[in-house]
N, C-alpha and C. Protein backbone atom coordinates (compact mmCIF):
# COMPACT_ATOMS: atom_id res chain seq x y z
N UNK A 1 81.68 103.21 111.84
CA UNK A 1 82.12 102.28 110.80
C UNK A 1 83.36 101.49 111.25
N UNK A 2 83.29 100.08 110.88
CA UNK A 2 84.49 99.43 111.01
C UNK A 2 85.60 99.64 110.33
N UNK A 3 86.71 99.75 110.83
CA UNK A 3 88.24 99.91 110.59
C UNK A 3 88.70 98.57 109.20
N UNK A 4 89.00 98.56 108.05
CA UNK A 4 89.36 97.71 107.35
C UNK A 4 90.14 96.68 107.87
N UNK A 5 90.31 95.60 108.25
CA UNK A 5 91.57 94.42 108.05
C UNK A 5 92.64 94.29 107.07
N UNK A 6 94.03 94.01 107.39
CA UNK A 6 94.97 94.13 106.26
C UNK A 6 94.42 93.49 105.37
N UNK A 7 93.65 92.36 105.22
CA UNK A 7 93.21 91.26 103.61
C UNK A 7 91.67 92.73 103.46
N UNK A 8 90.81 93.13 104.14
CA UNK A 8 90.01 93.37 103.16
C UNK A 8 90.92 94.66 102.65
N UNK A 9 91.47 95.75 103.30
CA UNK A 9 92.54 96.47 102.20
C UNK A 9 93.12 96.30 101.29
N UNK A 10 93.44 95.27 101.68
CA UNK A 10 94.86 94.52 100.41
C UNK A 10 93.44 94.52 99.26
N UNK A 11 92.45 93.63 99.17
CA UNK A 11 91.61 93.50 98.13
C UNK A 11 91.01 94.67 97.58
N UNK A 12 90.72 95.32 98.20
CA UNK A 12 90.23 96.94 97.88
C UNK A 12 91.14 97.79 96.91
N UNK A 13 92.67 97.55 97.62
CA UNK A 13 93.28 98.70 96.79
C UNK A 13 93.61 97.41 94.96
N UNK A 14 93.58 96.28 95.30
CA UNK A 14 93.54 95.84 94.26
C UNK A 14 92.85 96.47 93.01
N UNK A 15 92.17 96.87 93.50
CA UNK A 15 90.82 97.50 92.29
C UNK A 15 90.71 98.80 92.58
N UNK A 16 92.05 99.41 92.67
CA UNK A 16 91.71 100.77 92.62
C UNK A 16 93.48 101.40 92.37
N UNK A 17 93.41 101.15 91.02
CA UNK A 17 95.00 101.83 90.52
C UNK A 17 94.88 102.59 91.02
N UNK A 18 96.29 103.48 90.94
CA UNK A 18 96.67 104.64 91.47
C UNK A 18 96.51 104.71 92.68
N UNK A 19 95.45 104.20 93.53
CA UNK A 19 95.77 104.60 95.13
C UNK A 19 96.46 104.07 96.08
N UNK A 20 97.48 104.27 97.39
CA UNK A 20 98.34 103.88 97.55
C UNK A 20 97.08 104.74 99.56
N UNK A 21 98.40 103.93 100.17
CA UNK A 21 98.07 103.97 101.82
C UNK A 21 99.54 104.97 102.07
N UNK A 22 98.88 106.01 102.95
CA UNK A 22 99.80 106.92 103.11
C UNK A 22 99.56 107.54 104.15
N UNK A 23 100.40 107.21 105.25
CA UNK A 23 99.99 108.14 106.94
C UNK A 23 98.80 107.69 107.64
N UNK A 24 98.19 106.73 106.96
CA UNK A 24 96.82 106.24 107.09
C UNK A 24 95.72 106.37 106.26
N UNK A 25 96.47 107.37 105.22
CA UNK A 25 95.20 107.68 104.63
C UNK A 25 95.00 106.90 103.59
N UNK A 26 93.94 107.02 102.31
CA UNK A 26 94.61 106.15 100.92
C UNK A 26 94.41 107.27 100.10
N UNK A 27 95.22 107.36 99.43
CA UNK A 27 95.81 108.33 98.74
C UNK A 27 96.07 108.53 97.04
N UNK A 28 95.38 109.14 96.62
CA UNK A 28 96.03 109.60 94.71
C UNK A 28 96.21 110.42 94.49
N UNK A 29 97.02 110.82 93.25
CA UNK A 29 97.37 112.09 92.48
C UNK A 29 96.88 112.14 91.46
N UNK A 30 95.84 113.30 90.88
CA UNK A 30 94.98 113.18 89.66
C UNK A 30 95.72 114.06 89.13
N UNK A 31 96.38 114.00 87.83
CA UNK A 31 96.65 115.02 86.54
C UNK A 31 95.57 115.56 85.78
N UNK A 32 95.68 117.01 85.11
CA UNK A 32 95.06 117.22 84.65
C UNK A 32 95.74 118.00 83.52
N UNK A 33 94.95 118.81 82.75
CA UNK A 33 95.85 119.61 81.44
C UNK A 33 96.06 120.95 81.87
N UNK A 34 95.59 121.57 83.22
CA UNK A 34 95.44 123.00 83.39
C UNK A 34 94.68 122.89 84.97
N UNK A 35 94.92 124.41 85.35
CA UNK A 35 94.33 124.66 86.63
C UNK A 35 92.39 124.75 86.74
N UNK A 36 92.44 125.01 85.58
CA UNK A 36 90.89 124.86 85.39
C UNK A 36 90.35 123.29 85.37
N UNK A 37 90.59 122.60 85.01
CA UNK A 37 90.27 121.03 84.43
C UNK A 37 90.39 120.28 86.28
N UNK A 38 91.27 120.88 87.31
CA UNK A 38 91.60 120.30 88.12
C UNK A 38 90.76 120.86 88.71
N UNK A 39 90.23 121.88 88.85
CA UNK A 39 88.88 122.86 90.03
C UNK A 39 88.33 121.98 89.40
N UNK A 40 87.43 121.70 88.36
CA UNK A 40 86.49 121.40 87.76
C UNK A 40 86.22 119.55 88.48
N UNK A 41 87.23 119.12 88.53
CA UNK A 41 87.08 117.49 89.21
C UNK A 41 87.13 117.99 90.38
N UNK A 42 87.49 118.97 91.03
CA UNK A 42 87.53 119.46 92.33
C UNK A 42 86.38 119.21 92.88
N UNK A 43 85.63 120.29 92.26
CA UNK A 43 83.99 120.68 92.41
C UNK A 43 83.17 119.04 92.09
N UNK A 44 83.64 118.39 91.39
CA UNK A 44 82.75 116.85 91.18
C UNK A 44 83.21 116.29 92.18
N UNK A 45 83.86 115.94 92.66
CA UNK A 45 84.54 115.32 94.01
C UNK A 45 83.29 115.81 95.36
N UNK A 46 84.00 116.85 95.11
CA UNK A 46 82.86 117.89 96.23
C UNK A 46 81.62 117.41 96.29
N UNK A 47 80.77 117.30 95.12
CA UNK A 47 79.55 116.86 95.03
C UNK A 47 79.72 115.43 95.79
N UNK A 48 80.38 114.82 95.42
CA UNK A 48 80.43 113.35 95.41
C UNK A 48 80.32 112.92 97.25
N UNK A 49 81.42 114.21 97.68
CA UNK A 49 81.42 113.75 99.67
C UNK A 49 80.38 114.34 99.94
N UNK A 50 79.65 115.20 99.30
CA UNK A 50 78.07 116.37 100.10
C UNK A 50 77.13 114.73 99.91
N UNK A 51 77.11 113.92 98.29
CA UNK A 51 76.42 112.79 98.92
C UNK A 51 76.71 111.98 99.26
N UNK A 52 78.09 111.58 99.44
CA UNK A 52 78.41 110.20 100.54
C UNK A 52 78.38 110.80 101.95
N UNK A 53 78.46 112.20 102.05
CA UNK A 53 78.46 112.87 103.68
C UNK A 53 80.02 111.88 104.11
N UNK A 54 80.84 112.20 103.19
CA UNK A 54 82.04 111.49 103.71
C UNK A 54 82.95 112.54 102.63
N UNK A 55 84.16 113.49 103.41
CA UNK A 55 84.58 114.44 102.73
C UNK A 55 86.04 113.99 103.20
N UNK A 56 87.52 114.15 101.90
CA UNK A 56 88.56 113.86 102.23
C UNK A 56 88.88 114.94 102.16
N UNK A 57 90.46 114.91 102.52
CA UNK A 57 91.49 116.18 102.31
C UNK A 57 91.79 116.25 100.77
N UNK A 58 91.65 117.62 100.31
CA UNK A 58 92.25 117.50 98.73
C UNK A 58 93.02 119.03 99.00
N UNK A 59 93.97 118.47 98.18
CA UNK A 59 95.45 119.66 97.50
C UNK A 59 94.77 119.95 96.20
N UNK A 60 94.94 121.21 95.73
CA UNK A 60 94.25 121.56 94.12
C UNK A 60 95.51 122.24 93.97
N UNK A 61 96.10 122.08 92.63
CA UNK A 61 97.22 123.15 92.39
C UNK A 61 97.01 123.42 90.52
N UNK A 62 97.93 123.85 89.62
CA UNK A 62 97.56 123.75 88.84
C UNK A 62 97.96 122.41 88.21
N UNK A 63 96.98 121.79 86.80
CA UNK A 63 97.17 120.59 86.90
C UNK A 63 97.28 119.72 87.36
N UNK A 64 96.73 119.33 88.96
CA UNK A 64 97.04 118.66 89.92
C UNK A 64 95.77 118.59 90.76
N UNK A 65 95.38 117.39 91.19
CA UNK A 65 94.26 117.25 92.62
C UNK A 65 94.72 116.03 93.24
N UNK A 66 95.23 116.34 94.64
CA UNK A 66 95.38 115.36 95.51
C UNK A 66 94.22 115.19 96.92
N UNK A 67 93.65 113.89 96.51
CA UNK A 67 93.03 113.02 97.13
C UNK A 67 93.40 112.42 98.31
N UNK A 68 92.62 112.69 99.81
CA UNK A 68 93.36 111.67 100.81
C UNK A 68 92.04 111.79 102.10
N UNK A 69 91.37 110.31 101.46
CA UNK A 69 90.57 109.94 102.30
C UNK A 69 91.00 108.53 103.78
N UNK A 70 90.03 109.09 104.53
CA UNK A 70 90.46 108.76 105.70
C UNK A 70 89.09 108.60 106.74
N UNK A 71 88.69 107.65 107.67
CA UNK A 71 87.44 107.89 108.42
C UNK A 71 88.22 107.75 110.14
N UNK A 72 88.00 109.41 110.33
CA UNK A 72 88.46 109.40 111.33
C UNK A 72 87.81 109.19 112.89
N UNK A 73 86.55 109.32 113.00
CA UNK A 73 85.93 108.18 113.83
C UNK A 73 86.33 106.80 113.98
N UNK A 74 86.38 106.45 112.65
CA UNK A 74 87.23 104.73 112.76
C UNK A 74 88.51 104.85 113.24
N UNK A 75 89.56 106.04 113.31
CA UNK A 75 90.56 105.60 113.47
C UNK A 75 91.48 104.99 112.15
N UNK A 76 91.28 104.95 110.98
CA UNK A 76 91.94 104.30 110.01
C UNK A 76 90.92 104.86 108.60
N UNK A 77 90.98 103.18 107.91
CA UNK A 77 90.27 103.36 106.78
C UNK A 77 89.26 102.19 106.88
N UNK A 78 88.27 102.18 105.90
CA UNK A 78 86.99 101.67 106.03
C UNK A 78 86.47 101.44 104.53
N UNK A 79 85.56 100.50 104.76
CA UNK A 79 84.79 100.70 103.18
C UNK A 79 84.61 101.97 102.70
N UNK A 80 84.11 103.11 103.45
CA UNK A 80 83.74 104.22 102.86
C UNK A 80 84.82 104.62 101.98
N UNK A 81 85.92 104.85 102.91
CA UNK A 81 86.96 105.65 101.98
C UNK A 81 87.17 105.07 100.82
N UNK A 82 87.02 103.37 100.79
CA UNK A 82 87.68 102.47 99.54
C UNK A 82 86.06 102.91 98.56
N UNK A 83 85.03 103.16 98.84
CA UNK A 83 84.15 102.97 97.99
C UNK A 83 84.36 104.45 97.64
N UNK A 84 84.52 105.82 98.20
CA UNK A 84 84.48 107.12 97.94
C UNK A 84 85.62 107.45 96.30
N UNK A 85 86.68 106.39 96.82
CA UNK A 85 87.83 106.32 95.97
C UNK A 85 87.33 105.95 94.67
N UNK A 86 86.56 105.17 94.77
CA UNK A 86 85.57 104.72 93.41
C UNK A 86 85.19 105.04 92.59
N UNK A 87 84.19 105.75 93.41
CA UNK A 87 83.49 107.05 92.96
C UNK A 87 84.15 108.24 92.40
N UNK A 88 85.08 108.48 92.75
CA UNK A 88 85.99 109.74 92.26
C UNK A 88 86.78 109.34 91.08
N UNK A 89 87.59 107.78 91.16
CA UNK A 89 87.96 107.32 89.82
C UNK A 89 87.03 107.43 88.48
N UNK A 90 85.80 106.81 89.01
CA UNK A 90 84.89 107.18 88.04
C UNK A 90 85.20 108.60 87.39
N UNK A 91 85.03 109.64 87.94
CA UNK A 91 85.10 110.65 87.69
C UNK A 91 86.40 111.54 86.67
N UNK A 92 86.89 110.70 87.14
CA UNK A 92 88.36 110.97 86.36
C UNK A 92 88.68 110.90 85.12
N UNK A 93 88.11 109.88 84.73
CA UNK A 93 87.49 108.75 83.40
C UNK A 93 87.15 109.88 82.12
N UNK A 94 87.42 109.96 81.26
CA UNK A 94 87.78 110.71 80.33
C UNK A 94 86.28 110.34 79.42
């Protein structure tokens, strides 16, 4: 996969509050009400990279899931990660 360009990034993270570029990666912090509520988007996430076959780093703590996708074949970031991010916002969505 191709490596993003600063303009198609810049447009990507446009449409995707909360995520921010960090070490390379792009990066969010999901709140939740409890340590249960945060496994629980854990485990949907999970599902989500078994079918994109594209899996990030996540922190689970209580009330807390941190997100940090990255395509490291590319070397950077890529559509995938910006579209994976998507997908997981979705998820978030109350």
């Amino acid at each position: 996969p191709a490596r993003l360009d600063d303009a198609a990034l810049q447009a990507a993270l446009a449409s995707l509050p909360g995520w921010e570029v960090v070490d390379g990666a792009l990066q969010k912090n999901f709140r939740f009400d409890d340590f249960d509520a945060a496994m629980a988007f854990a485990t949907r996430v999970a599902d989500v990279a078994r079918a994109e076959d594209h899996h990030p780093d996540m922190t689970v703590g209580w009330g807390r899931c941190m997100l940090r996708w990255s395509t490291h074949d590319a070397g950077g970031l890529t559509a995938r990660d910006t579209r994976c991010a998507g997908l997981v916002d979705a998820l978030a969505r109350p």
